[in-house]
N, C-alpha and C. Protein backbone atom coordinates (compact mmCIF):
# COMPACT_ATOMS: atom_id res chain seq x y z
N UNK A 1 90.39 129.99 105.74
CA UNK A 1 89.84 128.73 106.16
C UNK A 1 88.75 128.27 105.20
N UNK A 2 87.67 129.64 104.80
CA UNK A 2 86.85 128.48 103.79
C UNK A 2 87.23 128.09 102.83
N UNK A 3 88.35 129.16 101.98
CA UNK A 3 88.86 128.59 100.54
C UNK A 3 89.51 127.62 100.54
N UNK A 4 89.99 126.98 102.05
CA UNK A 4 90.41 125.83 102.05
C UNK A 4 89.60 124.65 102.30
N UNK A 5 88.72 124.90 102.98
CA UNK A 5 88.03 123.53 103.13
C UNK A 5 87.39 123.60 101.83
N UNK A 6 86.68 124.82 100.75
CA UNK A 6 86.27 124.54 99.41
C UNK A 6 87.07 123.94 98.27
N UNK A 7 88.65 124.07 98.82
CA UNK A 7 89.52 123.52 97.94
C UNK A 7 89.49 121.96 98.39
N UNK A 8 89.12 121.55 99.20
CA UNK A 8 88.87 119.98 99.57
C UNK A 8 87.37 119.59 99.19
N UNK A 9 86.49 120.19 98.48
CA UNK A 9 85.50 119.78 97.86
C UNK A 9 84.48 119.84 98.62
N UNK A 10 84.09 120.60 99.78
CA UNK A 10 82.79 120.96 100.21
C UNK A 10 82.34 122.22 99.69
N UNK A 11 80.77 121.61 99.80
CA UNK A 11 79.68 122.99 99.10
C UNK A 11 79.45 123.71 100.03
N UNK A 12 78.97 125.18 99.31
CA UNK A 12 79.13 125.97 100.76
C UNK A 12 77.65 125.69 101.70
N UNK A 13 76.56 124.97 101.11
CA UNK A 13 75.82 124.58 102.38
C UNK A 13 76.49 123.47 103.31
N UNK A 14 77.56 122.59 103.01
CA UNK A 14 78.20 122.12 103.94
C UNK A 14 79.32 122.85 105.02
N UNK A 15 79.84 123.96 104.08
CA UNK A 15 81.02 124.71 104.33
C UNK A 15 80.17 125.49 106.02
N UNK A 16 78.68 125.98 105.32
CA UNK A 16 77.91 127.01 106.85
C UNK A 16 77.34 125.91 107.97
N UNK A 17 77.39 124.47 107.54
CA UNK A 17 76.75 123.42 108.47
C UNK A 17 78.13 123.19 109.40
N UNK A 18 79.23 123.26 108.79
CA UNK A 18 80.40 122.66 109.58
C UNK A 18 81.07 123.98 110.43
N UNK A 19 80.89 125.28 109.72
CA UNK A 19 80.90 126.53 110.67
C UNK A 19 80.52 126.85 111.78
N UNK A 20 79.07 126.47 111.09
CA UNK A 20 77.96 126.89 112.34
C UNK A 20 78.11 126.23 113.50
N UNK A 21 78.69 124.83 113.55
CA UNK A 21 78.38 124.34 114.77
C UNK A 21 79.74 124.62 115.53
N UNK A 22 79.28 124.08 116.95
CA UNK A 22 80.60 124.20 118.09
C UNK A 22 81.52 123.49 117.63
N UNK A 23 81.84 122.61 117.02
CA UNK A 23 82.87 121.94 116.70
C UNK A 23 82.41 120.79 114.98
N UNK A 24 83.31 120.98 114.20
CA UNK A 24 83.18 120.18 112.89
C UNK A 24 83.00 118.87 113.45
N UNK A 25 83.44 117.78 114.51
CA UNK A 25 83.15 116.53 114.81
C UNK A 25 81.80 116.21 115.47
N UNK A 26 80.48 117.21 116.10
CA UNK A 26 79.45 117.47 115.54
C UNK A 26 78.67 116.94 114.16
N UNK A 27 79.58 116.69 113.44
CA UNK A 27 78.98 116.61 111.86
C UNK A 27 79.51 115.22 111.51
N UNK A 28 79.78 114.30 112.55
CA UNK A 28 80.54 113.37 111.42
C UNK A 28 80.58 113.03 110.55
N UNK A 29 78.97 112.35 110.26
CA UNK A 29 78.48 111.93 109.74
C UNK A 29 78.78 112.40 107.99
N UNK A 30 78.61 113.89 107.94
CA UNK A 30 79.05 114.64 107.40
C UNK A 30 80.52 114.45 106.68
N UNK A 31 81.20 114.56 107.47
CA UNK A 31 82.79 114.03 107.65
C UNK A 31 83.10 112.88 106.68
N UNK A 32 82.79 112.07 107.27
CA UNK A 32 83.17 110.37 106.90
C UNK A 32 82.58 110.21 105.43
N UNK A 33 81.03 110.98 105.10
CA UNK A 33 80.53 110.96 103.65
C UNK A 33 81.19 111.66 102.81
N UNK A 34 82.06 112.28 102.96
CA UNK A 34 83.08 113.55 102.55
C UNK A 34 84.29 112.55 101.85
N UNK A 35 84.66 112.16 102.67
CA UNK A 35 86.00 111.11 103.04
C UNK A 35 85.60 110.16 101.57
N UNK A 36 84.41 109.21 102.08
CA UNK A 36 84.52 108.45 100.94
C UNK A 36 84.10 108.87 99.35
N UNK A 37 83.78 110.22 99.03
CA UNK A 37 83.30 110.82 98.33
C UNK A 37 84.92 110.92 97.80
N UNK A 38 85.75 111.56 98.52
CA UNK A 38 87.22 111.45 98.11
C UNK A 38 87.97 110.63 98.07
N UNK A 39 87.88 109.30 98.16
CA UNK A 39 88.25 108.35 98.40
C UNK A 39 87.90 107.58 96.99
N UNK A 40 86.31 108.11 96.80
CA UNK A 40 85.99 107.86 95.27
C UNK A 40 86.75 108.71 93.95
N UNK A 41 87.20 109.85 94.26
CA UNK A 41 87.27 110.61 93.93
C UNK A 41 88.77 110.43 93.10
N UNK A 42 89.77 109.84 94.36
CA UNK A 42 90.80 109.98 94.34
C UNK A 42 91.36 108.35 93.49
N UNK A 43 89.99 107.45 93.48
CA UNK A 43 90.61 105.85 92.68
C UNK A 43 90.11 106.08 90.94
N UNK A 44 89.29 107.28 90.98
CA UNK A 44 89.14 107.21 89.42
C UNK A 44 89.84 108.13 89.17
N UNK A 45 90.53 108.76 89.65
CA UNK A 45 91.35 110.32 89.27
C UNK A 45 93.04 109.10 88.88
N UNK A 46 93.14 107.89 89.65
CA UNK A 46 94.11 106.63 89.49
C UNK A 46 94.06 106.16 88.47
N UNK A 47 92.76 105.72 88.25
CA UNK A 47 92.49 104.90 87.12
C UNK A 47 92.53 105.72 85.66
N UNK A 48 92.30 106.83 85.92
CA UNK A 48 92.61 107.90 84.39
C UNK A 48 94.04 107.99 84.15
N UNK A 49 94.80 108.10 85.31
CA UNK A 49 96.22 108.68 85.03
C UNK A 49 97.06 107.19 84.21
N UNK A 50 96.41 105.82 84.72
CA UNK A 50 96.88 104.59 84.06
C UNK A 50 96.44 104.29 83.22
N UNK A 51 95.07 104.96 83.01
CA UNK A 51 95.22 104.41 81.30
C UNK A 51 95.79 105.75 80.32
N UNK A 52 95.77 107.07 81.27
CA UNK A 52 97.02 107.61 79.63
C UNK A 52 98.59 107.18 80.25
N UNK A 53 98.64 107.01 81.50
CA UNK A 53 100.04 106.75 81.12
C UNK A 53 100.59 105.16 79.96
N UNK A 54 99.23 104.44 80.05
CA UNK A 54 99.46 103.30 79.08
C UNK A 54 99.59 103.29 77.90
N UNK A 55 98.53 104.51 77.54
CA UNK A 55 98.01 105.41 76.23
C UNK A 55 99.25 105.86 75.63
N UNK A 56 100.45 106.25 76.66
CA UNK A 56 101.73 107.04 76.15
C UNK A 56 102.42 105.97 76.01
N UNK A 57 102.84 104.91 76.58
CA UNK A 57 103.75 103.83 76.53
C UNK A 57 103.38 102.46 75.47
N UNK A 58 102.11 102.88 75.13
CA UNK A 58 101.46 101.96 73.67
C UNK A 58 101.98 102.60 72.84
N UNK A 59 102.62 101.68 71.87
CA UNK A 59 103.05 101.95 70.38
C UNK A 59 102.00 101.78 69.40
N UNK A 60 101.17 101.49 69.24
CA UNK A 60 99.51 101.01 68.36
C UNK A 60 99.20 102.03 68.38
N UNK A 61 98.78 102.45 67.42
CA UNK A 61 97.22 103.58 67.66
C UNK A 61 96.25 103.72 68.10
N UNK A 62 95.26 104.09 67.86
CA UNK A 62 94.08 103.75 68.33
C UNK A 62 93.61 102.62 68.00
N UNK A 63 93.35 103.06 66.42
CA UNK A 63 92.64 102.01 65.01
C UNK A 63 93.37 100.57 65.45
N UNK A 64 94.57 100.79 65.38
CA UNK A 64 94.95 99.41 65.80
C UNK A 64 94.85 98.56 66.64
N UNK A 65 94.58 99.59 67.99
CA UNK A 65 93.99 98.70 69.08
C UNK A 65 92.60 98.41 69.39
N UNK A 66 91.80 99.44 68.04
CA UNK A 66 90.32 98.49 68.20
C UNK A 66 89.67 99.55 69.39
N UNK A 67 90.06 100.52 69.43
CA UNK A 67 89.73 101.48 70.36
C UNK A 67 88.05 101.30 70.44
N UNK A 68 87.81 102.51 69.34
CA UNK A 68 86.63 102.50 69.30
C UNK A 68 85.83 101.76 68.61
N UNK A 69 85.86 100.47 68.68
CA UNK A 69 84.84 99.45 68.46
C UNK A 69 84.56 98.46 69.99
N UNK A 70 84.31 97.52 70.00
CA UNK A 70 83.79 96.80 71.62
C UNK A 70 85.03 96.91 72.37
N UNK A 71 85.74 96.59 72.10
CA UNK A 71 86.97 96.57 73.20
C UNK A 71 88.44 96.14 72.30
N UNK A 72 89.54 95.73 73.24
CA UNK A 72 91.11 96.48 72.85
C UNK A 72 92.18 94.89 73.22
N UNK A 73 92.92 94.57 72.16
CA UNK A 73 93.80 93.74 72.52
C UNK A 73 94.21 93.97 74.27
N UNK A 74 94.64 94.90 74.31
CA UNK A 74 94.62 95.69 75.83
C UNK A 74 93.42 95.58 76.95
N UNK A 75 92.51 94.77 76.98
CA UNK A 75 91.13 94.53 78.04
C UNK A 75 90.39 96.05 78.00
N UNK A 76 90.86 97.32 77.09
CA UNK A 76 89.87 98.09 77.60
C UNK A 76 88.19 97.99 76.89
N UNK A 77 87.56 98.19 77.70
CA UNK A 77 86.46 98.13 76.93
C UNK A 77 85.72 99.40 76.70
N UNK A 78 85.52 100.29 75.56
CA UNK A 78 85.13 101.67 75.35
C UNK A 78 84.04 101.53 74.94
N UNK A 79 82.60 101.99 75.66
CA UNK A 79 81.51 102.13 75.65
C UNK A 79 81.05 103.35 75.09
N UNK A 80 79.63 103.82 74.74
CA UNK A 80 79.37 104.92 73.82
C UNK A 80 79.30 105.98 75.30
N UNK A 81 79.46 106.02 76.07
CA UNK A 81 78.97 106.70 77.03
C UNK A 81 80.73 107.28 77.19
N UNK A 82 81.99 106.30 76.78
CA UNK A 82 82.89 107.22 76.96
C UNK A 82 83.19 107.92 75.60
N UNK A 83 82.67 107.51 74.31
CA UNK A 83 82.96 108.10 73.15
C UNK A 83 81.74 109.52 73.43
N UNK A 84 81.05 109.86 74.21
CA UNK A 84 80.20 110.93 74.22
C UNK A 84 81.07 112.02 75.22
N UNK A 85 81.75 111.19 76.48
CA UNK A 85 82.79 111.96 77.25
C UNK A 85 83.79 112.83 76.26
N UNK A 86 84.26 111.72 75.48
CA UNK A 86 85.06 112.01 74.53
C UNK A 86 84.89 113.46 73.43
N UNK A 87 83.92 113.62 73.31
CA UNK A 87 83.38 114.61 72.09
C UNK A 87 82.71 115.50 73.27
N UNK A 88 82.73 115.61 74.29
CA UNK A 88 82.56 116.34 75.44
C UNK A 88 83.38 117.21 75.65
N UNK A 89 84.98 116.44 76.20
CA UNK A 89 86.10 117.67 76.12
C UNK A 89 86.86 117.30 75.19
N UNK A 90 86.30 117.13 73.83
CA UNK A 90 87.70 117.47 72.69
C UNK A 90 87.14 119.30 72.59
């Protein structure tokens, strides 16, 4: 049971708050901040998978699309904050 609720993204001071009590709906509050935390979680985890699946179905290169300068025939706009992501996990 906990490796599962830790596999849904609670910490274990949430994991002993939602234990401890008589019942997890006790905690809603808890609950529902959880929810939209995954909810956040789950529209940028969307938004990554569409821009490489675009990334794969573009014939341009990078250079060509102006990647890394202000922005992309394509509307993306690449800021230094994702060229630092970038050199993060290469």
């Amino acid at each position: 049971m906990i490796r599962r609720r830790k596999e849904a993204g609670f910490t274990l001071k949430e994991l002993r708050t939602l234990l401890t009590a008589p019942s997890p709906l006790d905690h809603r509050d808890l609950l529902r901040r959880h929810v939209q935390e995954l909810e956040q979680r789950i529209s940028q985890a969307r938004a990554a998978k569409e821009l490489i699946e675009h990334a794969l179905a573009c014939p341009h290169s990078f250079a060509e699309r102006g990647m890394l300068a202000t922005g992309s025939p394509h509307g993306f706009l690449v800021t230094s904050t994702d060229v630092a992501d970038e050199a993060i996990f290469a």
